[in-house]
Protein backbone atom coordinates (compact mmCIF):
# COMPACT_ATOMS: atom_id res chain seq x y z
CA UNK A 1 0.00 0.00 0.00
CA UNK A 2 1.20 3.94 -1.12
CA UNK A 3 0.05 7.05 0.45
CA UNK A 4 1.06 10.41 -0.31
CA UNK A 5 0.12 13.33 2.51
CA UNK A 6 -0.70 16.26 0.34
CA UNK A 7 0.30 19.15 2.37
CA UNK A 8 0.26 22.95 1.95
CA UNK A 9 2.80 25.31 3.36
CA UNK A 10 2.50 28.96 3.29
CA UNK A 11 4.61 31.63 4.53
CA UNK A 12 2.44 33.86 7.22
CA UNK A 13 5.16 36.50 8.99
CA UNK A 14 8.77 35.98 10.35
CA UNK A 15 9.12 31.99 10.90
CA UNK A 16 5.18 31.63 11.21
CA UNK A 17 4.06 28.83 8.30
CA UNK A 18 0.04 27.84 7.87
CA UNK A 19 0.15 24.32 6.98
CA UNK A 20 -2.96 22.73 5.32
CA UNK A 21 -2.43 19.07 6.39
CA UNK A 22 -5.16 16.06 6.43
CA UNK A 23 -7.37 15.34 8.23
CA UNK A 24 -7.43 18.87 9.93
CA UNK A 25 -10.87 20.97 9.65
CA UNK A 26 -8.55 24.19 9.94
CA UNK A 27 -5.02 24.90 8.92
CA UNK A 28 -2.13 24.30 11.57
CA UNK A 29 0.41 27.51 12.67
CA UNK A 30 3.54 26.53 12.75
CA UNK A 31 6.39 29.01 14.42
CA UNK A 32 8.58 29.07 17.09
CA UNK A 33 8.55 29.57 20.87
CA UNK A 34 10.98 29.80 24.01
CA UNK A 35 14.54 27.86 23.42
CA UNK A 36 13.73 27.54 19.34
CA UNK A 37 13.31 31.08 19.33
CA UNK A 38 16.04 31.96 20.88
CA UNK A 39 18.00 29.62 18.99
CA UNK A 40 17.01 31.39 15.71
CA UNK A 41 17.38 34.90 17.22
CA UNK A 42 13.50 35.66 17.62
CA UNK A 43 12.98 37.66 20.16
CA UNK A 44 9.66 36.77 22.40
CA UNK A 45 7.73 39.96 21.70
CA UNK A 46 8.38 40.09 18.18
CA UNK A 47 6.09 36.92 17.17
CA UNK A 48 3.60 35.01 19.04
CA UNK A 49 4.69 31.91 19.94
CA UNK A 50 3.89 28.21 18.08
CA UNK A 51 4.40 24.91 18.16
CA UNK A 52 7.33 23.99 16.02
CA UNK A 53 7.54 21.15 13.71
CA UNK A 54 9.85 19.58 15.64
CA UNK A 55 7.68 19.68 18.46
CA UNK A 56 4.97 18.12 16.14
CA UNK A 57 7.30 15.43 14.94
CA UNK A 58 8.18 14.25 18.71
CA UNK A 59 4.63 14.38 19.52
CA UNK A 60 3.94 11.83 16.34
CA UNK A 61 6.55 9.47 17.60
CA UNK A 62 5.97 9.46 20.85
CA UNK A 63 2.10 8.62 19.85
């Protein structure tokens, strides 16, 4: 058996993405937040903070 995940990824502001991923009634924010930000020289009151994919893949191994 195949399957392909047909995804959408759009620039929103700074490191903010909208992702358009199945199976999901609304699109997903992806950004940055605390150490990541940091990391990437964001400071905390220039964007609101997201999830980051990495924190999405760890949550879809660890499920």
């Amino acid at each position: 058996m195949k399957y392909v995940s047909r995804v959408k990824v759009e620039p929103v502001e700074g490191k903010i993405r909208r992702a358009y991923v199945p199976g999901a009634d609304e699109p997903v924010l992806f950004g940055v937040h605390s150490e990541v930000a940091e990391h990437y020289g964001v400071s905390p009151d220039a964007e609101e903070p997201h999830a980051t994919t990495l924190d999405y893949v760890v949550a879809a191994a660890g499920g």
